[in-house]
C-alpha atoms as a PDB file:
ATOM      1  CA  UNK A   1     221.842  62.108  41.141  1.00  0.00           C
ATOM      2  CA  UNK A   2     219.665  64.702  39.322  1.00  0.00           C
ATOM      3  CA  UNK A   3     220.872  66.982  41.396  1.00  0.00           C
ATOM      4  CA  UNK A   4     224.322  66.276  40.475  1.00  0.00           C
ATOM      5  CA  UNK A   5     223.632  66.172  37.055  1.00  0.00           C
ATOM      6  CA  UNK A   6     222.077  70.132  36.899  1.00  0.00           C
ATOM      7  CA  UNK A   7     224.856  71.204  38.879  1.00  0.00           C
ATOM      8  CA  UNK A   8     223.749  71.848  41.938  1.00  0.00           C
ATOM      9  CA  UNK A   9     226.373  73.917  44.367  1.00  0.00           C
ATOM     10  CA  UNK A  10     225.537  72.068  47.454  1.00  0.00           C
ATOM     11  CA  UNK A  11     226.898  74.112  50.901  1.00  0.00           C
ATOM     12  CA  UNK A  12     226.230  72.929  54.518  1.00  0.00           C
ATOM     13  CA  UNK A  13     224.791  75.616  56.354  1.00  0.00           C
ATOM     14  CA  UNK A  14     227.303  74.981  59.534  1.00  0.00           C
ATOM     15  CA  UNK A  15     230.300  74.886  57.546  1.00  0.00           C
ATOM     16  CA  UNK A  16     232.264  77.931  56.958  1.00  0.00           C
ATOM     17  CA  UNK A  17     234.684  75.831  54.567  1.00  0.00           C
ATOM     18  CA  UNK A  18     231.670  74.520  52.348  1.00  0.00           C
ATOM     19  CA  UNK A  19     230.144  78.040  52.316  1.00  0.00           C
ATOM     20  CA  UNK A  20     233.660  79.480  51.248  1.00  0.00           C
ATOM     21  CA  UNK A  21     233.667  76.916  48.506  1.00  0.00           C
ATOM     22  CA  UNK A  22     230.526  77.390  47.072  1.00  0.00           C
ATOM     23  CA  UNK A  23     231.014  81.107  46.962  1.00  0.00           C
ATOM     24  CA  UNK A  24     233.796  80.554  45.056  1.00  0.00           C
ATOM     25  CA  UNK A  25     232.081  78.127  42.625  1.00  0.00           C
ATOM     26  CA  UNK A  26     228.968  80.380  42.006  1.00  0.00           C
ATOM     27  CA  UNK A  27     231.053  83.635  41.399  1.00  0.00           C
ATOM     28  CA  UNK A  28     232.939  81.719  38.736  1.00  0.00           C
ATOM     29  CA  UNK A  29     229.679  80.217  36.966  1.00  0.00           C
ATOM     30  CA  UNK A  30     228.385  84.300  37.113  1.00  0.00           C
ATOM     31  CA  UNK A  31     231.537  85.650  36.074  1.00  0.00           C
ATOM     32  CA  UNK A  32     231.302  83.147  32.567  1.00  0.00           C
ATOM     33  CA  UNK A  33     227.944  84.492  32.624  1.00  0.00           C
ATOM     34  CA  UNK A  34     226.081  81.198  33.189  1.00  0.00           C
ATOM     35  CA  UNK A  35     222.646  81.469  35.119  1.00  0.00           C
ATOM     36  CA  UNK A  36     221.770  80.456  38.809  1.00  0.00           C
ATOM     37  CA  UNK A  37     218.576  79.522  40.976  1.00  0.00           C
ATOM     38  CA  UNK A  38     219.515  80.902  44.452  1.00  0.00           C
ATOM     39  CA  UNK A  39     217.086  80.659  47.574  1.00  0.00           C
ATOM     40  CA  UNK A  40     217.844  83.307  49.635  1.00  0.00           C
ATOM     41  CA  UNK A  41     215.826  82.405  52.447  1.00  0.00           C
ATOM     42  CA  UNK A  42     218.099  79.806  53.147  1.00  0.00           C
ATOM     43  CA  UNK A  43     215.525  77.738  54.913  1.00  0.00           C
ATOM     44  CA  UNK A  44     211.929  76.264  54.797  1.00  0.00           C
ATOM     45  CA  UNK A  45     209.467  79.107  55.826  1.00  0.00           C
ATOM     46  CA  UNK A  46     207.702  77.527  58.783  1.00  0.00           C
ATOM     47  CA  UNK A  47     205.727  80.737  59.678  1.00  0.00           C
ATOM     48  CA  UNK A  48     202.091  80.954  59.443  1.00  0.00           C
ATOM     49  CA  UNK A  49     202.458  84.974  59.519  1.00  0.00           C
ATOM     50  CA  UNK A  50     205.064  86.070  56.841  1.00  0.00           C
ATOM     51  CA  UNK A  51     205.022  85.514  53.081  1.00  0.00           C
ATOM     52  CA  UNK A  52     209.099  85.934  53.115  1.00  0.00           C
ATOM     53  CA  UNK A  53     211.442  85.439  55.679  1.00  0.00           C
ATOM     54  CA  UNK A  54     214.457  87.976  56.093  1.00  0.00           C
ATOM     55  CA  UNK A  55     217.098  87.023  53.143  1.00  0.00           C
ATOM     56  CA  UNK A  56     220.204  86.160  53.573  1.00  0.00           C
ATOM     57  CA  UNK A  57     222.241  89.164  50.933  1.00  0.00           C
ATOM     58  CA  UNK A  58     224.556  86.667  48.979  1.00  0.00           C
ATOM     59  CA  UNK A  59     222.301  86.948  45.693  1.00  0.00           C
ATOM     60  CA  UNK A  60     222.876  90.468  46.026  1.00  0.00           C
ATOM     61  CA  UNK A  61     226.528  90.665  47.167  1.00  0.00           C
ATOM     62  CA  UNK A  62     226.951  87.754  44.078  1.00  0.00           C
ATOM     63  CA  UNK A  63     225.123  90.851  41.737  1.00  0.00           C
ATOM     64  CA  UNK A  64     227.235  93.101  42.481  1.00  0.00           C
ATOM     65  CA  UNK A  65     230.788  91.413  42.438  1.00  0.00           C
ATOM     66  CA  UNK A  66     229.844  90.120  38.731  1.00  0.00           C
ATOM     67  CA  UNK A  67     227.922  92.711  37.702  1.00  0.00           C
ATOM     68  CA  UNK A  68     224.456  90.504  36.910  1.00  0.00           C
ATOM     69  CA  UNK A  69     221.357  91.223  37.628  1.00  0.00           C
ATOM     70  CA  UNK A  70     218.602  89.560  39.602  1.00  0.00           C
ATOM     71  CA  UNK A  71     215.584  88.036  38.462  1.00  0.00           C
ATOM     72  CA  UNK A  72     212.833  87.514  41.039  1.00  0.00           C
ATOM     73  CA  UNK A  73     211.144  84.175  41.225  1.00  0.00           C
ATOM     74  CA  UNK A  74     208.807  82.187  43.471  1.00  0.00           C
ATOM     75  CA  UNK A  75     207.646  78.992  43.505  1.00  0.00           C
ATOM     76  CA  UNK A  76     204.001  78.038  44.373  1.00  0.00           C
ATOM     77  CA  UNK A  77     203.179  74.300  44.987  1.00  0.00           C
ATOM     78  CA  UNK A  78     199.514  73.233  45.748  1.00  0.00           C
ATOM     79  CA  UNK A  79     197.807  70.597  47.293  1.00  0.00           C
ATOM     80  CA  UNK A  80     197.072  68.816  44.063  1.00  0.00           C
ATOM     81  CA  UNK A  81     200.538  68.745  43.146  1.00  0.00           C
ATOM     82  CA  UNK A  82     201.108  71.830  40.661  1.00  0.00           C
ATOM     83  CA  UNK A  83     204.196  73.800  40.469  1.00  0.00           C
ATOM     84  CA  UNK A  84     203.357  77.468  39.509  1.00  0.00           C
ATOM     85  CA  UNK A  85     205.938  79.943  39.189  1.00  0.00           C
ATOM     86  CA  UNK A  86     206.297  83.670  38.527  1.00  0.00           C
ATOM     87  CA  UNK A  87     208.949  86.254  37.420  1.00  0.00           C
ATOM     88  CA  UNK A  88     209.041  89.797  38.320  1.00  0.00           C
ATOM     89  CA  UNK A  89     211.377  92.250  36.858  1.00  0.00           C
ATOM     90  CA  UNK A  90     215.219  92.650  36.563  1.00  0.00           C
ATOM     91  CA  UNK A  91     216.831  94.127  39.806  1.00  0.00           C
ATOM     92  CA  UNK A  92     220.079  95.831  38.769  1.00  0.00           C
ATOM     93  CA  UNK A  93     222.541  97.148  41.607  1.00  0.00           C
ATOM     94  CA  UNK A  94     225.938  98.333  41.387  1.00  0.00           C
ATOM     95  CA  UNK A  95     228.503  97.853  43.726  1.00  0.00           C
ATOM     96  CA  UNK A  96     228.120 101.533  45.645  1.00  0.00           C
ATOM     97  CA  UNK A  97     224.849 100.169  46.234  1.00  0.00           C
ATOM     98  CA  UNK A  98     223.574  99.413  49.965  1.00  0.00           C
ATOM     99  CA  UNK A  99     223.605  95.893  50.693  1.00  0.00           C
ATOM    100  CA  UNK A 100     220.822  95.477  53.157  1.00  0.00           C
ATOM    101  CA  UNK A 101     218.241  97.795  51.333  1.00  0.00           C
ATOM    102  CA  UNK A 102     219.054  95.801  47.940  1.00  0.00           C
ATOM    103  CA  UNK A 103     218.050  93.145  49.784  1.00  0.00           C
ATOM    104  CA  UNK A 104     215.143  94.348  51.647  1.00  0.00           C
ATOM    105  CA  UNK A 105     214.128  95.268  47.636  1.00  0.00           C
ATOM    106  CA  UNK A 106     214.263  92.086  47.065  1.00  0.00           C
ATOM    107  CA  UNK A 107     212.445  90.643  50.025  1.00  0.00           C
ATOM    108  CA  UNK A 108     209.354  92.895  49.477  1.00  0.00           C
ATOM    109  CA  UNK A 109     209.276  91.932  45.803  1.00  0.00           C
ATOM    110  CA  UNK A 110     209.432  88.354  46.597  1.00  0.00           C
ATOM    111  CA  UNK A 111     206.610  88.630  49.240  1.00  0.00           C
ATOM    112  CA  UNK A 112     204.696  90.650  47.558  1.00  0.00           C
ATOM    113  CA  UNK A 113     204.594  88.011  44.337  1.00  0.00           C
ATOM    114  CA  UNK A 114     203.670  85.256  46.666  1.00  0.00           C
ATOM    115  CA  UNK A 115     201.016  86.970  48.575  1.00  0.00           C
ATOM    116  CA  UNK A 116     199.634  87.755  44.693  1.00  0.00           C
ATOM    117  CA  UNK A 117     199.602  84.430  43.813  1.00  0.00           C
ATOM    118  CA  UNK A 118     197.783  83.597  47.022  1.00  0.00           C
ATOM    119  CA  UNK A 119     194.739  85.719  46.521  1.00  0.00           C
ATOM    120  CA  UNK A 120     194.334  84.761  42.866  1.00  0.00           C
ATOM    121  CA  UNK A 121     194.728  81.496  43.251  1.00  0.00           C
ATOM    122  CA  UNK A 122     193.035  80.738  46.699  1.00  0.00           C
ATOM    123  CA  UNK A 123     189.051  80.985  47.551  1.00  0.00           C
ATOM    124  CA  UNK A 124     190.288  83.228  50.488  1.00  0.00           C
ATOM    125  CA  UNK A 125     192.226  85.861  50.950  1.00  0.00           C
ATOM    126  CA  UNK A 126     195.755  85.151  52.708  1.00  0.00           C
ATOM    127  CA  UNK A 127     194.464  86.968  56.000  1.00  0.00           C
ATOM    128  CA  UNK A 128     191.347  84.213  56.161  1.00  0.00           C
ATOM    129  CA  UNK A 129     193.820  81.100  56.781  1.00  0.00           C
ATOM    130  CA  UNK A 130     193.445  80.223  59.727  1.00  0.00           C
ATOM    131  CA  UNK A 131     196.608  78.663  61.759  1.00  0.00           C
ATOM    132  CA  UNK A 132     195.154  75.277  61.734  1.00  0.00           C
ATOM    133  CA  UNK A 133     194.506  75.180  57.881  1.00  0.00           C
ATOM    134  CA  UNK A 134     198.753  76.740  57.463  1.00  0.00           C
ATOM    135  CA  UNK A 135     199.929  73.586  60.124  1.00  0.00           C
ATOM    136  CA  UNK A 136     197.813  71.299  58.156  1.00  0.00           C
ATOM    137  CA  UNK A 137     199.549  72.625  54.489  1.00  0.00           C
ATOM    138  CA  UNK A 138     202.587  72.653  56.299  1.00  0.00           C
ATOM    139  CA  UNK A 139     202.478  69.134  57.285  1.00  0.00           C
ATOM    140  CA  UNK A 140     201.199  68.173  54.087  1.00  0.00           C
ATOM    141  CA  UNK A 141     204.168  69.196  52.100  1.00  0.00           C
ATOM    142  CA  UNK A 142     206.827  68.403  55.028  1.00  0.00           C
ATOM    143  CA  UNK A 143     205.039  64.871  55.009  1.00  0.00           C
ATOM    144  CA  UNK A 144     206.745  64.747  51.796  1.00  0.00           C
ATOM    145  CA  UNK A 145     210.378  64.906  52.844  1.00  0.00           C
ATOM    146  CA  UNK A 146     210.551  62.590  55.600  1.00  0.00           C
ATOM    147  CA  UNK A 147     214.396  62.947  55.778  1.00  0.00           C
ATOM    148  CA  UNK A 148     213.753  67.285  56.345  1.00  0.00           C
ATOM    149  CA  UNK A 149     214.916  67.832  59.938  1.00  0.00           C
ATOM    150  CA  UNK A 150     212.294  70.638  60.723  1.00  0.00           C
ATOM    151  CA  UNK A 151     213.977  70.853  64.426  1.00  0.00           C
ATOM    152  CA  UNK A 152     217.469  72.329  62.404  1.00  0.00           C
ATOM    153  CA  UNK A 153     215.005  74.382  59.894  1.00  0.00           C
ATOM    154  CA  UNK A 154     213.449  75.923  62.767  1.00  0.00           C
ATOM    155  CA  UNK A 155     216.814  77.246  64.595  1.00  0.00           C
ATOM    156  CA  UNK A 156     217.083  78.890  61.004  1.00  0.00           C
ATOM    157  CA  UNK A 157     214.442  81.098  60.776  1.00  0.00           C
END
């Protein structure tokens, strides 16, 4: 229901129909100049070695039909139940612009924010985790969503 109520676009993954759909919805919302949390990952990042996984380019193919910009944002939870968050700067692109570098832009940004967070906010650097200690975080905060098929969110990534 909150969901619902902060007008959430919902799309199934599978669908073609409900991806066509929500397009549709969140080019309208950007077009009246309204604001929009996208995750352009698409998925749960399951892997122990990357900060970011590739992105899918909607955000930026969304930027460019409507002329907004992007604001980059990650999300940070802990073990003790804290939410952090940080924003970097505006990315502008035009329409002329490439699609896939935008994107890869993006990515790095994104990664690069996270893996800050992770060395100022951890007692070791991201390169001293071992696999063990990212499965056991990992199962922590899937533990949490017991309805989360991690099978499907594996064939994602």
């Amino acid at each position: 229901m909150a969901f619902r109520v902060n007008g959430v676009i919902w799309v199934h993954r599978g669908d073609k129909q409900s991806a066509r759909i929500a397009k549709e919805k969140v080019l309208n919302l950007l077009h009246r100049k309204k604001s929009l949390l996208i995750f352009p990952e698409a998925t749960w990042n399951l892997t122990p070695n990357l900060p970011m996984l590739p992105l899918h380019w909607g955000a930026v193919e969304f930027a460019q039909e409507t002329n907004t910009s992007i604001v980059p944002i990650t999300l940070e939870y802990t073990k003790d139940n804290k939410c952090y968050y940080s924003m970097g700067k505006e990315l502008h692109t035009l329409k002329t612009d490439n699609k896939a570098e935008i994107t890869n832009t993006l990515r790095d940004t994104l990664a690069t924010m996270r893996w800050n967070f992770w060395e100022e906010h951890s007692n070791k650097s991201y390169n001293e985790i071992s696999n063990e200690e990212f499965l056991e975080y990992t199962k922590y905060r899937l533990d949490e969503y017991p309805k989360l098929d991690v099978e499907f969110e594996r064939t994602t990534i």
